[in-house]
N, C-alpha and C. Protein backbone atom coordinates (compact mmCIF):
# COMPACT_ATOMS: atom_id res chain seq x y z
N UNK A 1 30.43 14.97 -25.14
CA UNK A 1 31.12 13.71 -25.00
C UNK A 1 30.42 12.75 -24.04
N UNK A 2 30.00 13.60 -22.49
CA UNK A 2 28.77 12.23 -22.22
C UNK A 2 28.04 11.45 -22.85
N UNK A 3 27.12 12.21 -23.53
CA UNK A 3 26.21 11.75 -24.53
C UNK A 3 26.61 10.85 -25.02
N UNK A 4 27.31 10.89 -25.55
CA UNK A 4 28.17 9.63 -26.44
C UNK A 4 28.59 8.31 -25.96
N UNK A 5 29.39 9.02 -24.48
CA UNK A 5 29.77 7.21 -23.83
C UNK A 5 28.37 6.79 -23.26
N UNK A 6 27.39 7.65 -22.43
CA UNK A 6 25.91 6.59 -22.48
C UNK A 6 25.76 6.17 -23.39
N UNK A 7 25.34 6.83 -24.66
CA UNK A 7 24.98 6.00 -25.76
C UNK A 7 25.59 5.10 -26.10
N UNK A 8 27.05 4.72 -25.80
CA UNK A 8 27.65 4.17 -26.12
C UNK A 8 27.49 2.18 -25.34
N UNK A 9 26.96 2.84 -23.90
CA UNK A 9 26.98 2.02 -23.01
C UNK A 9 25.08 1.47 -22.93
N UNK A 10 24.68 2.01 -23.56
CA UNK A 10 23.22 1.51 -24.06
C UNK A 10 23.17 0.78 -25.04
N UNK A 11 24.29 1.00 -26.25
CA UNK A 11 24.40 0.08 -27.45
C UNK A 11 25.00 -1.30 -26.96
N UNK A 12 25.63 -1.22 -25.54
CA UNK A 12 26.88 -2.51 -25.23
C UNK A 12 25.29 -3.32 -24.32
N UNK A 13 24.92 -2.60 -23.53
CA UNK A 13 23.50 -3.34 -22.50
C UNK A 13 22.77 -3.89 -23.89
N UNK A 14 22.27 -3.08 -24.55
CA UNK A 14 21.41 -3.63 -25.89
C UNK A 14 21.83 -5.10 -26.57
N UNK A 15 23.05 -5.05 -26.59
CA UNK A 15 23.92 -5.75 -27.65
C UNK A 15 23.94 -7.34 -26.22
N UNK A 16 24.47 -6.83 -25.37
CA UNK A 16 24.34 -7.94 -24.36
C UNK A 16 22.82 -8.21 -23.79
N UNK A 17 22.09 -7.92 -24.24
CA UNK A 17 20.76 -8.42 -23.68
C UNK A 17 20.16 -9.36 -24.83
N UNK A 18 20.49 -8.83 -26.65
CA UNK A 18 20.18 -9.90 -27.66
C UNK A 18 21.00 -10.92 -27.57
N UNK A 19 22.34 -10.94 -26.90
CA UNK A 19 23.87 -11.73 -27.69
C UNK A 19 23.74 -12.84 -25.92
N UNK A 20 22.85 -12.66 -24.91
CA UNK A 20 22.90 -13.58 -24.08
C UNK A 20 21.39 -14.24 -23.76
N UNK A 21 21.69 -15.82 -23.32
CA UNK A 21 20.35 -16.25 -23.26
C UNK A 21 19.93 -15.49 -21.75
N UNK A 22 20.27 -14.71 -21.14
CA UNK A 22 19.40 -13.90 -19.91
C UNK A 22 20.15 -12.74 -20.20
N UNK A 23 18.96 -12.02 -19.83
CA UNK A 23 19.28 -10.31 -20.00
C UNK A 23 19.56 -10.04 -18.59
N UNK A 24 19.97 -8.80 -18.83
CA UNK A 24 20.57 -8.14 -17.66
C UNK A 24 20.05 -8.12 -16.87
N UNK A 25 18.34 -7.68 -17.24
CA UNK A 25 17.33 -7.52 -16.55
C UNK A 25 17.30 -8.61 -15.27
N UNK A 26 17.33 -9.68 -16.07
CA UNK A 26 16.87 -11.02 -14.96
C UNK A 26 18.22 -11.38 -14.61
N UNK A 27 19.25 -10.98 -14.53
CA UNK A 27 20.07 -11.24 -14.12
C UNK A 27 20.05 -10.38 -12.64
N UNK A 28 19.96 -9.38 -12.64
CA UNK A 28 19.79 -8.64 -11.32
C UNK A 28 18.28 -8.38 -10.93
N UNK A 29 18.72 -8.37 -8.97
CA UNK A 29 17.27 -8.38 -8.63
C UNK A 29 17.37 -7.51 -7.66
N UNK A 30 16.40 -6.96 -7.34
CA UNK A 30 16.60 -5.83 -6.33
C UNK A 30 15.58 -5.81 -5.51
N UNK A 31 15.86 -5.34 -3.94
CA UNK A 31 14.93 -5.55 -3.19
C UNK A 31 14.89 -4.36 -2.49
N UNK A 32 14.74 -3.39 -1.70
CA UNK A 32 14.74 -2.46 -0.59
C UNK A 32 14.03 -2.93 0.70
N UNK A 33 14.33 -2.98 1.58
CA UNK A 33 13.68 -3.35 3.06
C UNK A 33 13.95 -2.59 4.08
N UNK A 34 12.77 -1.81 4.71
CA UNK A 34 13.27 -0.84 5.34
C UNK A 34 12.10 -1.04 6.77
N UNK A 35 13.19 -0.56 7.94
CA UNK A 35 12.63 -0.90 9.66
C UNK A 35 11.75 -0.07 8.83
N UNK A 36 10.33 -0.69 10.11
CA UNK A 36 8.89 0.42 10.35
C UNK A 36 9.17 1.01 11.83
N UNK A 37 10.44 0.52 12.40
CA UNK A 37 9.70 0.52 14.07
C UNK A 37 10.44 1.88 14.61
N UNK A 38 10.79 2.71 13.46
CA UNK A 38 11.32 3.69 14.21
C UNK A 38 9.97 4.61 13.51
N UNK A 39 9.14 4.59 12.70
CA UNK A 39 8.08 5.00 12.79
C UNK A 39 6.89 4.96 13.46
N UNK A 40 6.85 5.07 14.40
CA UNK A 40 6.03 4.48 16.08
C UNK A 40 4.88 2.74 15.26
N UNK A 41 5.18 2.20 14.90
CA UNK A 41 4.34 1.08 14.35
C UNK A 41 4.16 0.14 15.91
N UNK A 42 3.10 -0.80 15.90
CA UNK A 42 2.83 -1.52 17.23
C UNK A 42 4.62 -2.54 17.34
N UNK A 43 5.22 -2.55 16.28
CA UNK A 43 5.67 -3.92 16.28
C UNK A 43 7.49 -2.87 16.60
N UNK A 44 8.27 -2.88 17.06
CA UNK A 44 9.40 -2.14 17.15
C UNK A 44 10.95 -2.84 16.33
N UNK A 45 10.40 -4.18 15.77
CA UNK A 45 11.01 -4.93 14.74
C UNK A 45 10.87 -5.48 13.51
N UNK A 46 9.46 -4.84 12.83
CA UNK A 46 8.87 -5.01 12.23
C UNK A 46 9.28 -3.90 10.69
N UNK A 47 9.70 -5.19 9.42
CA UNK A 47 10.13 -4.22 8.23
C UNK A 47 9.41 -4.59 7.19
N UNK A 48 9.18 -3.65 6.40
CA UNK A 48 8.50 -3.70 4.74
C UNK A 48 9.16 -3.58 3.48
N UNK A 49 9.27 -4.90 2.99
CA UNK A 49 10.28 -4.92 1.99
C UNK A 49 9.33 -4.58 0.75
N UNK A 50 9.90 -3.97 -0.23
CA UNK A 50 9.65 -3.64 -1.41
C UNK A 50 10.17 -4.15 -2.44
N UNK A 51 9.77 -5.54 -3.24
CA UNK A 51 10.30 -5.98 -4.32
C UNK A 51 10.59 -5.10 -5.69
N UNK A 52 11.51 -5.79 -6.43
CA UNK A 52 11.95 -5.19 -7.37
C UNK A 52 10.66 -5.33 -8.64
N UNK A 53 9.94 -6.27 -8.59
CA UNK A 53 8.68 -6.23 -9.32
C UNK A 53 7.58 -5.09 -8.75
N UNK A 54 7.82 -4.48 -7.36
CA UNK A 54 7.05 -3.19 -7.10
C UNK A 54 5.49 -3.88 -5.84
N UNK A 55 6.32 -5.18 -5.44
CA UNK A 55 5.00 -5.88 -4.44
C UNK A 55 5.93 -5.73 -3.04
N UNK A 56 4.97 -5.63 -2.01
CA UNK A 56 5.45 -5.29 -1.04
C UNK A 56 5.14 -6.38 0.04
N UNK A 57 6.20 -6.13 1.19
CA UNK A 57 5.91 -7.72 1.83
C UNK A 57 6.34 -7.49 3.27
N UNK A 58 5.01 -7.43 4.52
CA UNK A 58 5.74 -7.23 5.89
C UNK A 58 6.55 -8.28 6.43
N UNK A 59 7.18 -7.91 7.49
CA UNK A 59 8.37 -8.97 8.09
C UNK A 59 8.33 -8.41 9.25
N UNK A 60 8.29 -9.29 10.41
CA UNK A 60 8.09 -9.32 12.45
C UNK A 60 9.49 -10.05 12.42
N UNK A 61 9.82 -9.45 13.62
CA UNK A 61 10.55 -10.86 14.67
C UNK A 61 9.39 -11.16 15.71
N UNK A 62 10.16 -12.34 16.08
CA UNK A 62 9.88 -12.85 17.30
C UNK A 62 9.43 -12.01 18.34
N UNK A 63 8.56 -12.05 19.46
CA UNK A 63 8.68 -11.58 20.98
C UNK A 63 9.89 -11.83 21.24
N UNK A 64 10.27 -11.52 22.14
CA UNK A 64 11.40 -11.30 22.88
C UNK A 64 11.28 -10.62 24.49
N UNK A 65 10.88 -11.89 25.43
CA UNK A 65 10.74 -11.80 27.01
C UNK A 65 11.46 -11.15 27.41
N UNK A 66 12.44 -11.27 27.44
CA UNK A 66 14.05 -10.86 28.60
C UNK A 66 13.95 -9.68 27.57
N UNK A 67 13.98 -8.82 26.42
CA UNK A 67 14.22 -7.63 26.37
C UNK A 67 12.84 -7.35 25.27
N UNK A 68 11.86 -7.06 25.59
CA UNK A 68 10.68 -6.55 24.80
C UNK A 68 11.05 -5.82 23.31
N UNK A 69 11.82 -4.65 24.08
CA UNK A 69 12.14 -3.39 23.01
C UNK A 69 13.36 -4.10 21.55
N UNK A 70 13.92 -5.21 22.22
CA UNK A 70 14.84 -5.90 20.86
C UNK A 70 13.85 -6.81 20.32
N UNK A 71 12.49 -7.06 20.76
CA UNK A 71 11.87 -7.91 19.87
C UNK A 71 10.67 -7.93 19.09
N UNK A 72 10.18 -8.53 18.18
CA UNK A 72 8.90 -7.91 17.26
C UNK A 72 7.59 -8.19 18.06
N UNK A 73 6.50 -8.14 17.19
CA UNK A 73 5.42 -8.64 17.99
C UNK A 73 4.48 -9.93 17.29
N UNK A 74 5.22 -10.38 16.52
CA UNK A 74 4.75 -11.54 15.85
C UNK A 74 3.23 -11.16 14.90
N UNK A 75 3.86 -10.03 14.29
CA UNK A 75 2.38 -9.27 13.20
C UNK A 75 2.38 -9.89 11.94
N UNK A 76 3.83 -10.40 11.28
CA UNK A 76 4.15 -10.60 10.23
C UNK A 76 5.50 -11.95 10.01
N UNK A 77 5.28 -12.34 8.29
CA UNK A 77 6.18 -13.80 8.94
C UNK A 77 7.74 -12.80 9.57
N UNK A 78 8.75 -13.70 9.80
CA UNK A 78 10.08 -13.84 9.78
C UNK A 78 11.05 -13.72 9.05
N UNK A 79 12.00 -13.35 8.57
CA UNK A 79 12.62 -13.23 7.64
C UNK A 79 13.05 -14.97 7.06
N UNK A 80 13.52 -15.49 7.92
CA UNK A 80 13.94 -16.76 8.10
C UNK A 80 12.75 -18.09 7.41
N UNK A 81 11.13 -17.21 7.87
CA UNK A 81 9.83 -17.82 7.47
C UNK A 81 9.74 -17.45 5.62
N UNK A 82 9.90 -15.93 5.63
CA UNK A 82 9.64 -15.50 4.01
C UNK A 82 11.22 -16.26 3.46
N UNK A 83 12.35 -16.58 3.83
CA UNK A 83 13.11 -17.93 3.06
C UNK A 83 13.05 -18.65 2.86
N UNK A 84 12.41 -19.60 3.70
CA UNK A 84 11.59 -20.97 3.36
C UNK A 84 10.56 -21.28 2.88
N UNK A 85 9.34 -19.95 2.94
CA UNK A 85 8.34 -19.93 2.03
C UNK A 85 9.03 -20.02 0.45
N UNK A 86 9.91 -19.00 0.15
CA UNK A 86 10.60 -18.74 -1.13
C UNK A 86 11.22 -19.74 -1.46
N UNK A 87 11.99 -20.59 -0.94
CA UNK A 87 12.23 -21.42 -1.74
C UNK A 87 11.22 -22.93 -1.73
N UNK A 88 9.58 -22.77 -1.06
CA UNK A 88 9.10 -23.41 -1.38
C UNK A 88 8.34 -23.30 -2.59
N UNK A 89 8.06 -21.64 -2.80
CA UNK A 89 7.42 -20.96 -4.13
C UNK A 89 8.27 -21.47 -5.03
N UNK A 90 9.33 -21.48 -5.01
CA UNK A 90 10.73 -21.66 -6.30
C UNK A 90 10.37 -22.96 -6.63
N UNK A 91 10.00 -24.13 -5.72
CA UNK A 91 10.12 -25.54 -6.10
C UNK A 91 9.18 -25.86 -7.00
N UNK A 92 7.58 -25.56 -6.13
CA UNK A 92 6.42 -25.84 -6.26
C UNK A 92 6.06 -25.29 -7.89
N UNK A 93 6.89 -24.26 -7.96
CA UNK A 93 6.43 -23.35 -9.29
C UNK A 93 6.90 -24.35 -10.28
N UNK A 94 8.46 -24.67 -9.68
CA UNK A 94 8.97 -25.67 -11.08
C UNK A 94 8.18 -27.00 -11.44
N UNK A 95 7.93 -27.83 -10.28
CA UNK A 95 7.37 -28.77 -10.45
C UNK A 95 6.05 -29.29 -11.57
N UNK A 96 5.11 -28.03 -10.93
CA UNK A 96 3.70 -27.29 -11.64
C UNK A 96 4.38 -27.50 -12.99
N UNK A 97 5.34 -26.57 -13.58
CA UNK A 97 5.80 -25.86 -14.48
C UNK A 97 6.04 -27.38 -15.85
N UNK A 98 7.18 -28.53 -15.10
CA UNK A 98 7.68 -29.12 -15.42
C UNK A 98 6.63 -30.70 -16.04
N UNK A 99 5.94 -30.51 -15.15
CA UNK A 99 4.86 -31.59 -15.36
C UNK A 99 3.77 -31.01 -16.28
N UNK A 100 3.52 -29.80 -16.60
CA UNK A 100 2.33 -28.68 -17.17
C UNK A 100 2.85 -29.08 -18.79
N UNK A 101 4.40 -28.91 -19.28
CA UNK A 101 5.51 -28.92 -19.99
C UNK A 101 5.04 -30.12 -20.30
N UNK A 102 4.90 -31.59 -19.47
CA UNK A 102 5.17 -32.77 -20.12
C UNK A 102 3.52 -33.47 -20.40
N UNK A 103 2.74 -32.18 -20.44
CA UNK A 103 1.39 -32.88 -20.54
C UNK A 103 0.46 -33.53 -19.71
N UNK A 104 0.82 -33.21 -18.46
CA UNK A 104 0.44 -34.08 -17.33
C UNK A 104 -0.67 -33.03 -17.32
N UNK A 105 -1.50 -33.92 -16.61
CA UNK A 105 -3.11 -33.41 -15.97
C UNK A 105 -2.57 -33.11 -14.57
N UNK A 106 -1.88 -31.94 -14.19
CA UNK A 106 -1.81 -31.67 -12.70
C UNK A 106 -3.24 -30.54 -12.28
N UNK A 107 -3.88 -31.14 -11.08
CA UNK A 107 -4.53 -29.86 -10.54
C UNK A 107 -4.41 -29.03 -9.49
N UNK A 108 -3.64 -29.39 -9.19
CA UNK A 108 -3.10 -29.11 -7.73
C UNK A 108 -1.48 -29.68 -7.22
N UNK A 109 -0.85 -28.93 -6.58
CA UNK A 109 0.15 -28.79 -5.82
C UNK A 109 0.51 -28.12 -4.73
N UNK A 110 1.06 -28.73 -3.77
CA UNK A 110 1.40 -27.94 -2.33
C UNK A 110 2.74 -28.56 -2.03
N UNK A 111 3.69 -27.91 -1.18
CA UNK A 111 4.54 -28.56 -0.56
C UNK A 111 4.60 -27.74 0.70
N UNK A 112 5.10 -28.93 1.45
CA UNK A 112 5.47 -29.01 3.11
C UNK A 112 6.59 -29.04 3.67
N UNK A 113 6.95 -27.66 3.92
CA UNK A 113 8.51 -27.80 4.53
C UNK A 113 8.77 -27.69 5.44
N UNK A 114 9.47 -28.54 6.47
CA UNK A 114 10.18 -28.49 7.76
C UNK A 114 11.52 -28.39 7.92
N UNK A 115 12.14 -27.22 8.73
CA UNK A 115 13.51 -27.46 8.95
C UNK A 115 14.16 -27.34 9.80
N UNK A 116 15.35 -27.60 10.14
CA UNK A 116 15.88 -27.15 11.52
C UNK A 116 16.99 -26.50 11.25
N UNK A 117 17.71 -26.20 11.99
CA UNK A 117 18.06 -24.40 11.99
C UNK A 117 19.22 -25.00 13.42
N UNK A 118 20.37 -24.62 12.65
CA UNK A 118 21.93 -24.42 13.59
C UNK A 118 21.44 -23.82 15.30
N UNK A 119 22.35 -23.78 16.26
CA UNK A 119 21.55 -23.84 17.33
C UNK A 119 22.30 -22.32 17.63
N UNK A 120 23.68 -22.16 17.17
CA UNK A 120 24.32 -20.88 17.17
C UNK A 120 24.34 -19.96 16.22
N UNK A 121 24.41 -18.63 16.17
CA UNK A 121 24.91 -17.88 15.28
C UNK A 121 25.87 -17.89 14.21
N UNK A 122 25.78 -17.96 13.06
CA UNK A 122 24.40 -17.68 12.36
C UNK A 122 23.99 -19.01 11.87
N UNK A 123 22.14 -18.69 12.61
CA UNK A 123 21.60 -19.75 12.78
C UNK A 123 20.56 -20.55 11.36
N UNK A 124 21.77 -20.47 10.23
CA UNK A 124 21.33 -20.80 9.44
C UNK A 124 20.32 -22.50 9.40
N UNK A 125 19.72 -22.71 7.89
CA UNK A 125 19.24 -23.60 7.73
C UNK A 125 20.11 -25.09 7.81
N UNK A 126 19.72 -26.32 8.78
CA UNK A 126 21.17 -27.38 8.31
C UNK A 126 19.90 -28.80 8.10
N UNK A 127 18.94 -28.23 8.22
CA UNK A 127 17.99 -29.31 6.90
C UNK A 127 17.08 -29.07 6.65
N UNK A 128 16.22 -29.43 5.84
CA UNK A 128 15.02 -29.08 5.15
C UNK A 128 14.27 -30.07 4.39
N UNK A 129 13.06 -30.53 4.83
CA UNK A 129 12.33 -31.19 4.23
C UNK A 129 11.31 -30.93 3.34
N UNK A 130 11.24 -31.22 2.25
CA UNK A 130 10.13 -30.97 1.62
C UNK A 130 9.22 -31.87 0.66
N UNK A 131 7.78 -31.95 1.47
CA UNK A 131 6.88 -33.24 0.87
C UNK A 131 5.86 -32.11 0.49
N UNK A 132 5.93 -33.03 -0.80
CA UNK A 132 4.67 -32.54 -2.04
C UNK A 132 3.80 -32.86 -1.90
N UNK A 133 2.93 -32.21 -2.08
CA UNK A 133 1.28 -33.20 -2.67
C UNK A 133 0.60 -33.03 -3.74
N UNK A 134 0.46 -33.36 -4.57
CA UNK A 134 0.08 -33.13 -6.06
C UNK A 134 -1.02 -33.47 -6.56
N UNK A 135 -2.26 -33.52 -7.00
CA UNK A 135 -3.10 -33.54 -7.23
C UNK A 135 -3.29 -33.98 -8.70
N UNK A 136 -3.60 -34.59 -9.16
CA UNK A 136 -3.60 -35.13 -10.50
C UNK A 136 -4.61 -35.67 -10.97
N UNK A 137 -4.71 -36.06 -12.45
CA UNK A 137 -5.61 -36.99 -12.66
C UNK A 137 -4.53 -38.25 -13.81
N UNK A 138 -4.07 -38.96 -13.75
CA UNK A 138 -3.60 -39.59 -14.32
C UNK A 138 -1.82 -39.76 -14.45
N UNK A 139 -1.79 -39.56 -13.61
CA UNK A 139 -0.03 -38.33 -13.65
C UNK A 139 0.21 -40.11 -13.00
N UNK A 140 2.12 -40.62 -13.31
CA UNK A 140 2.45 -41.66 -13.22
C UNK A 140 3.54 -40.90 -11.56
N UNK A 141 3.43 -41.43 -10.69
CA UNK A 141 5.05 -41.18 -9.63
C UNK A 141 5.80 -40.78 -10.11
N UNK A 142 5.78 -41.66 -11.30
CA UNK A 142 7.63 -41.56 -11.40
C UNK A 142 7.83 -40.19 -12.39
N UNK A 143 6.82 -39.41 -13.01
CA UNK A 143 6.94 -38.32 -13.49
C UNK A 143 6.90 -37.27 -12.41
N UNK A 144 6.08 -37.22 -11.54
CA UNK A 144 6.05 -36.44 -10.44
C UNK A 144 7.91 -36.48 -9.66
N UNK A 145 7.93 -37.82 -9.40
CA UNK A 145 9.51 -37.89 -8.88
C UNK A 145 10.82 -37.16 -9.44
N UNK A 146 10.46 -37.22 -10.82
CA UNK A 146 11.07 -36.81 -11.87
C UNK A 146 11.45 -35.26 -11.68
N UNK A 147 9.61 -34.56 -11.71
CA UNK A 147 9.93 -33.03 -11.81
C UNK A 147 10.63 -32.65 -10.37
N UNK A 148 10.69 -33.40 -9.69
CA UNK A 148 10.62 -32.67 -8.22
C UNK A 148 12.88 -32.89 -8.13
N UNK A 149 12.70 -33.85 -8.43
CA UNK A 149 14.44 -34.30 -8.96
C UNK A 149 14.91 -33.20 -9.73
N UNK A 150 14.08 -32.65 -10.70
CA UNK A 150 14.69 -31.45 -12.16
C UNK A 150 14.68 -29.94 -10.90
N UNK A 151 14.07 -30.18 -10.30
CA UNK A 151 13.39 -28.99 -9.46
C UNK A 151 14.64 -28.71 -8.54
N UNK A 152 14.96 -29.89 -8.37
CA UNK A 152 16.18 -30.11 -6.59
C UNK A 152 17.12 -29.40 -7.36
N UNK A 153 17.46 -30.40 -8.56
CA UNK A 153 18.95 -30.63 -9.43
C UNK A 153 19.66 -29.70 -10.00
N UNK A 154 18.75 -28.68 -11.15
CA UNK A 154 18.61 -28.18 -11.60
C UNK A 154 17.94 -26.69 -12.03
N UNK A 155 16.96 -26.48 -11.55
CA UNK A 155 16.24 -25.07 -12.08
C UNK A 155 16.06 -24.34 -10.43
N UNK A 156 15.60 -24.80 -9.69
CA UNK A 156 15.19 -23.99 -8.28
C UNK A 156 16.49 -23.45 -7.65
N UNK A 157 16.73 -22.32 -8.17
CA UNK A 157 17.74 -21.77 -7.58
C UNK A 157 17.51 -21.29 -5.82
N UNK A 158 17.09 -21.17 -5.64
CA UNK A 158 16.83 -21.34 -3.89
C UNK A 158 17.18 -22.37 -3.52
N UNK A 159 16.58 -23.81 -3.60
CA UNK A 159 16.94 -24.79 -2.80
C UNK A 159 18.33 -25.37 -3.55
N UNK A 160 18.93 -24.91 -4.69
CA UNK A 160 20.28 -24.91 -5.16
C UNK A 160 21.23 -24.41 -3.97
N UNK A 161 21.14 -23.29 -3.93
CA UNK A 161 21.60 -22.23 -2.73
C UNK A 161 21.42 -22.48 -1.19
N UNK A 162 20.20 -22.77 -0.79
CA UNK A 162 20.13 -23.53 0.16
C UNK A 162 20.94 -24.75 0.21
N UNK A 163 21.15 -25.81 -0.39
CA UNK A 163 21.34 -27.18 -0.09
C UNK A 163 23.11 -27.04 0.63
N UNK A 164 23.69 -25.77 -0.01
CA UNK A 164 25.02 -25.63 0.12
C UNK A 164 25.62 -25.35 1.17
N UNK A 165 24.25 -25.25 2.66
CA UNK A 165 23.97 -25.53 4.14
C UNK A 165 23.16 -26.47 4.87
N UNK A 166 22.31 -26.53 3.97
CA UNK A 166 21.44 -27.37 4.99
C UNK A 166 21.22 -29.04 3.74
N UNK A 167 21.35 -29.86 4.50
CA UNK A 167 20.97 -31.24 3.86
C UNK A 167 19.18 -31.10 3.41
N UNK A 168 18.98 -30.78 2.24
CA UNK A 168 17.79 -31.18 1.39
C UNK A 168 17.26 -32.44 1.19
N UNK A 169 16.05 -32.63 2.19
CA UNK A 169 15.48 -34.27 1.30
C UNK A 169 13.79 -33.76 1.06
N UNK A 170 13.80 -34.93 0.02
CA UNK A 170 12.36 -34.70 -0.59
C UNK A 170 11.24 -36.29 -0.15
N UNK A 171 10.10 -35.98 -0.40
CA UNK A 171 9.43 -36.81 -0.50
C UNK A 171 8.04 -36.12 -1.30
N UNK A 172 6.76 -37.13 -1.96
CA UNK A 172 5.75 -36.79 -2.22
C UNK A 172 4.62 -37.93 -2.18
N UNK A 173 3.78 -37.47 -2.52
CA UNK A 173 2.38 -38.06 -2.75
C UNK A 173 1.84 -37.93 -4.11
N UNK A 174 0.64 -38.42 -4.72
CA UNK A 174 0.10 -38.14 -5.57
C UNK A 174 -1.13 -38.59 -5.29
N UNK A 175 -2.06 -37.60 -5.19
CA UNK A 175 -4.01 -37.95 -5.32
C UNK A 175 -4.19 -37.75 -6.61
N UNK A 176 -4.75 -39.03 -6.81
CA UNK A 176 -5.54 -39.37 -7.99
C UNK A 176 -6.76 -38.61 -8.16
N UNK A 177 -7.20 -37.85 -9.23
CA UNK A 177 -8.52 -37.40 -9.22
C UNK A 177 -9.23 -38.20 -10.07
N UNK A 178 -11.14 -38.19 -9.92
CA UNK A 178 -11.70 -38.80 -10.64
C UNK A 178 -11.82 -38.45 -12.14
């Protein structure tokens, strides 16, 4: 009778992975992150997360004067640093993505984020800036403005999630190439 309700519950995952536009798969994400610093490592706050794609990624705190032993040694970003990187990857990707989509000659993209950060616990994000720079050869502003708007609005689920603390503003550039 096991047999049966797995199978049963493999035909329902099956059936819901053709019958929805996202599968289960990408619906869940999984991460593991585990201290190094109780394994004598230099850093005594220092963790290695293991993505669910199977890539791995170090993480430090801060020094920490007034108590050494509660603080990292600045080997690796921040947790707080790998969030704001991520949802600069999330943007930058769409942007690329969105302008690639509309035929644009992009060769390049970067963005620049600055933010500031609540002064108490928990010292989440309460703004965030982020200026583009895009590299092009023929690409109009207002398409660039465009993707980076579809990017805010719509698809970048990070700075979606983010914005719902911290005030999001954008700005960009565009270099013309020859």
């Amino acid at each position: 009778m096991p047999c049966l309700a797995l199978t049963g519950l493999g035909n329902i995952l099956t059936s819901l992975r053709q019958d929805t536009p996202q599968s289960l798969e990408e619906k869940i994400m999984e991460c593991t992150v585990t201290w190094t610093g109780a394994a004598g490592t230099r850093s005594g706050m220092g963790f290695l997360a293991e993505t669910g794609s199977g890539h791995m990624v170090a993480m430090d705190g801060a020094p920490d004067a007034a108590k050494p032993e509660n603080g990292g040694q600045n080997l690796a970003p921040r947790p707080m640093e790998m969030l704001l990187a991520g949802v600069g990857g999330c943007t930058a990707y769409d942007v690329v993505l969105i302008l690639k989509r509309g035929r644009h000659d992009v060769r390049g993209c970067s963005v620049k984020l600055s933010s500031e950060r609540a002064e108490v616990d928990p010292k989440v994000f309460t703004r965030i800036n982020m200026h583009f720079t895009v590299t092009a050869k023929g690409v109009p502003a207002i398409a660039v403005e465009r993707a980076i708007a579809m990017s805010h609005d719509k698809y970048c689920s990070a700075s979606i999630m983010l914005g719902k603390t911290a005030e999001i503003t954008t700005s960009f550039e565009v270099i013309e190439m020859a």
